[in-house]
Protein backbone atom coordinates (compact mmCIF):
# COMPACT_ATOMS: atom_id res chain seq x y z
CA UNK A 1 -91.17 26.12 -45.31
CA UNK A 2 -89.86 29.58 -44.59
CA UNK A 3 -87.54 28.64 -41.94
CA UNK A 4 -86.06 26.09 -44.20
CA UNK A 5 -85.05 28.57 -47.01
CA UNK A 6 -83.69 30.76 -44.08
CA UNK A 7 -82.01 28.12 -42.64
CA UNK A 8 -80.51 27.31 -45.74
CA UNK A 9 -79.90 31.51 -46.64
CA UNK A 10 -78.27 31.53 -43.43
CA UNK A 11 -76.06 28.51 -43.68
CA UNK A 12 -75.52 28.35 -47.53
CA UNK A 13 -71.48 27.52 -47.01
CA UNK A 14 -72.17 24.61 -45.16
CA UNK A 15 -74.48 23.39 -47.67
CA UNK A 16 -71.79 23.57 -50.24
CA UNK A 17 -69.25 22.23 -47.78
CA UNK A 18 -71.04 18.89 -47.56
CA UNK A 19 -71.80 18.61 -51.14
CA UNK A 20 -67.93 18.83 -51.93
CA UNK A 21 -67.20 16.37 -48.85
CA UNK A 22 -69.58 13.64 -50.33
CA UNK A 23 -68.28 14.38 -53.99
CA UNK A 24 -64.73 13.98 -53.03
CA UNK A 25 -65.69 10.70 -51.20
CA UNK A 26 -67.70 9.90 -53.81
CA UNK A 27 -64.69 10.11 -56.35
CA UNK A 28 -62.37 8.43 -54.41
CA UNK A 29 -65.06 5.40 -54.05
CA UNK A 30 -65.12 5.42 -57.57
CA UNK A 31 -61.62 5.40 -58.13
CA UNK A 32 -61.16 2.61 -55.47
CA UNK A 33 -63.20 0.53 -56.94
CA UNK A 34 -62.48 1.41 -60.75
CA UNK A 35 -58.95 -0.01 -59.86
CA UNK A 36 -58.19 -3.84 -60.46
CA UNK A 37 -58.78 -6.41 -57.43
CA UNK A 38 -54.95 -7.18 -57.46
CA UNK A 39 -54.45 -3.50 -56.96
CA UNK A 40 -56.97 -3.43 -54.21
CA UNK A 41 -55.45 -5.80 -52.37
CA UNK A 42 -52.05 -4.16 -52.73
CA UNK A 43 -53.94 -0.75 -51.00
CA UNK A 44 -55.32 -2.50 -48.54
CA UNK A 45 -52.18 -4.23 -47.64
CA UNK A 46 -50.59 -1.07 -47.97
CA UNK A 47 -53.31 0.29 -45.19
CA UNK A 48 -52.36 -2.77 -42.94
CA UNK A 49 -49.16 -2.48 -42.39
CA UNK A 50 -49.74 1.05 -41.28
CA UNK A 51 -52.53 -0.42 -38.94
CA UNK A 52 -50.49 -3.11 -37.50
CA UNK A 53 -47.19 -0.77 -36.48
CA UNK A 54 -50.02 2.10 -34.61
CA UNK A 55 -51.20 -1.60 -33.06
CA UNK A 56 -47.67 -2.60 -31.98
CA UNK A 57 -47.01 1.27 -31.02
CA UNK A 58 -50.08 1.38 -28.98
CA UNK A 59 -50.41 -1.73 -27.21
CA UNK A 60 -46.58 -3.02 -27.43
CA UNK A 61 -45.44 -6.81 -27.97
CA UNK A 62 -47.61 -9.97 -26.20
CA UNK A 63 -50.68 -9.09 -27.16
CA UNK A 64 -51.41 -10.09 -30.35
CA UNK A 65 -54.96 -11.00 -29.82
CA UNK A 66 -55.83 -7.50 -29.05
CA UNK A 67 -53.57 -5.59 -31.61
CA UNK A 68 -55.75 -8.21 -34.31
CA UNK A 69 -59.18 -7.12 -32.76
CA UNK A 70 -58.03 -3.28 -33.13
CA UNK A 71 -56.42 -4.16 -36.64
CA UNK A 72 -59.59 -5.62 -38.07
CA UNK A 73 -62.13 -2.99 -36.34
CA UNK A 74 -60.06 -0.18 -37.49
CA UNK A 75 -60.35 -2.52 -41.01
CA UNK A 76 -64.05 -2.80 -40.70
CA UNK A 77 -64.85 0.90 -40.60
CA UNK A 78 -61.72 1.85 -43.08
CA UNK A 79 -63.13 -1.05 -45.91
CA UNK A 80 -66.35 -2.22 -44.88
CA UNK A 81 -67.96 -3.43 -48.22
CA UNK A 82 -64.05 -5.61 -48.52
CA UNK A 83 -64.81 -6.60 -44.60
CA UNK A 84 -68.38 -8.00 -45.85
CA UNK A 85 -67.14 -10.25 -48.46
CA UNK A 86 -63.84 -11.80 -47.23
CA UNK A 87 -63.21 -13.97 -44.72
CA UNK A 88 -61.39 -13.78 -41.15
CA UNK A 89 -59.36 -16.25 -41.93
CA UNK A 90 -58.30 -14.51 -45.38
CA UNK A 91 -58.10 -11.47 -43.14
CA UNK A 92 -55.60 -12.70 -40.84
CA UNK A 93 -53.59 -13.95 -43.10
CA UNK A 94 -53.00 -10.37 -44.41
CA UNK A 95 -52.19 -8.93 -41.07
CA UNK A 96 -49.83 -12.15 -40.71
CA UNK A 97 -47.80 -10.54 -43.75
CA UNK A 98 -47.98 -7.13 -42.61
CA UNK A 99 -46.51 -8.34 -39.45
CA UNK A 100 -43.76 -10.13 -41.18
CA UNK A 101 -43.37 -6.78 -43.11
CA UNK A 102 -42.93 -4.49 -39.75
CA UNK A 103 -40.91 -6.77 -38.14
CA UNK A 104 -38.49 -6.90 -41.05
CA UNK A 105 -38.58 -3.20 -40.96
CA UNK A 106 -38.04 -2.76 -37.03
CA UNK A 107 -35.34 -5.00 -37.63
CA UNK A 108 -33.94 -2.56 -40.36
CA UNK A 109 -34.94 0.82 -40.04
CA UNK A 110 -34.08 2.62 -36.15
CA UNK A 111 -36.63 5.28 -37.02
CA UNK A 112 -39.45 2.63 -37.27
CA UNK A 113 -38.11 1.34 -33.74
CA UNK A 114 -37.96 5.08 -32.38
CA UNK A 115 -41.46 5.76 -33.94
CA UNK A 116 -42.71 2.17 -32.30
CA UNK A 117 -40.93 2.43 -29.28
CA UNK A 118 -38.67 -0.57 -29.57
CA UNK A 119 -35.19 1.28 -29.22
């Protein structure tokens, strides 16, 4: 018992640390899930199309099979209570837009192809 309360007299900061890292997580749980499914969907397409351009920035065109298995892994631990009740197939068809939406901006914007590696 004593060399818990010394522990924790010793290394009261980091106790407070993690109690303000959960409660922030905690709120923004909250607020994530306080927030309309439309409007979750909209985030998490949002979140995709980020994850798709790192995927073509990483592993480059011709390999879409592996930029999908890092897209939905990365998806998996980012949303995993959205991962556990929608489908792959509903899944894919998001990443299918968000490709359509980084293609249309490679095709647009030369940062995005500097930032890809394109140009």
């Amino acid at each position: 018992m004593n060399d818990v309360v010394k522990f924790l007299v010793e290394n009261w900061y980091l106790l407070i640390a993690g109690v303000g890292v959960a409660a922030a997580a905690g709120f923004m749980l909250y607020h994530f899930f306080k927030l309309p499914t439309k409007e979750q969907i909209a985030k998490i397409k949002e979140w995709l199309l980020y994850a798709v351009t790192e995927a073509e920035k990483e592993l480059g065109g011709g390999t879409g099979k592996l930029k999908l298995r890092q897209v939905y892994d990365l998806f998996v631990q980012r949303f995993p209570a959205v991962a556990a009740v929608i489908s792959f197939d509903t899944f894919s068809g998001w990443v299918d837009e968000a490709l359509e939406q980084m293609r249309e901006m490679l095709e647009q914007n030369q940062n995005v192809q500097k930032y890809v590696g394109t140009l």
